[in-house]
Protein backbone atom coordinates (compact mmCIF):
# COMPACT_ATOMS: atom_id res chain seq x y z
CA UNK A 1 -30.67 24.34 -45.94
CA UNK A 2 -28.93 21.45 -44.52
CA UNK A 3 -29.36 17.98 -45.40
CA UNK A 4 -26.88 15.13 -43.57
CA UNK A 5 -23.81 16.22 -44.71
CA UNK A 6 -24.72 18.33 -47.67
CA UNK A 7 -26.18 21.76 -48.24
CA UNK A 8 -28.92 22.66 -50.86
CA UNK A 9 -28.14 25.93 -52.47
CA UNK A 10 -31.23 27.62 -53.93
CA UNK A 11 -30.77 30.50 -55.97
CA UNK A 12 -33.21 33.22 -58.02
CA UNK A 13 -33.20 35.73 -60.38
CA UNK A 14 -35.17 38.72 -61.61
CA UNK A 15 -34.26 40.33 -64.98
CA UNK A 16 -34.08 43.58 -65.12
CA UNK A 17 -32.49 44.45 -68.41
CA UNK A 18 -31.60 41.62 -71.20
CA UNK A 19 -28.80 41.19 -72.89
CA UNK A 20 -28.40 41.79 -76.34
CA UNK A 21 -29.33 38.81 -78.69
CA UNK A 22 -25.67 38.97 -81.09
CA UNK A 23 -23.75 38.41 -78.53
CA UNK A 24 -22.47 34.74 -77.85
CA UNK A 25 -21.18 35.52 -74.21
CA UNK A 26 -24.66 36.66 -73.34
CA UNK A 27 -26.15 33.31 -74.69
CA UNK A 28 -28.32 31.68 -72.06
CA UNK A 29 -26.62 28.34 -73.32
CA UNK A 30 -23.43 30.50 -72.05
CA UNK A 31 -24.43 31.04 -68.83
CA UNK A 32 -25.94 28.10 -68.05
CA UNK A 33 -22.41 26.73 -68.62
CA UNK A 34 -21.10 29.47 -66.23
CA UNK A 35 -23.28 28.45 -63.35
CA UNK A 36 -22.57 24.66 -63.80
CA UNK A 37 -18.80 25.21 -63.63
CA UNK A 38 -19.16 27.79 -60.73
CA UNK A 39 -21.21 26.06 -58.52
CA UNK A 40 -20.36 22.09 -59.84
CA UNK A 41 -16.96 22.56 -59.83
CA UNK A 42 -15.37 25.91 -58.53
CA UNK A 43 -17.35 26.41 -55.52
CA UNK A 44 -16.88 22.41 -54.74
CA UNK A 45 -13.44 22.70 -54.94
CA UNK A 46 -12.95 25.81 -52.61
CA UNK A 47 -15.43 24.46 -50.17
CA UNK A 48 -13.31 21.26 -50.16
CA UNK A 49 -9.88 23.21 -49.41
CA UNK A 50 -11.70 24.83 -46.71
C-alpha cells in the first residue's frame, strides 16, 4: 500500500510445524532479529540501489 513516498509492507504467517525448543537458531528472539535486519536494513538498502 502506498503512502506519499513510502510503502507499508504487511506480512503474515501461519505455522504449520514448530521448531524444536533446543535450538537457539529457531529462537523466536532469533528470528525476530532476522526480520528486523531483512526488512530494516537489507531490503532498505537494495531498494535504495535500485
Amino acid at each position: 500500500m502506498e503512502q506519499g513516498n513510502t510503502y507499508l509492507l504487511r506480512l503474515s504467517t501461519k505455522i504449520l510445524a514448530d521448531f524444536p525448543n533446543d535450538i537457539p537458531e529457531f529462537a523466536r528472539e532469533s528470528a525476530v532479529e532476522g526480520w528486523n535486519y531483512l526488512l530494516g536494513k537489507s531490503l532498505k538498502e537494495y531498494l535504495e540501489k535500485s
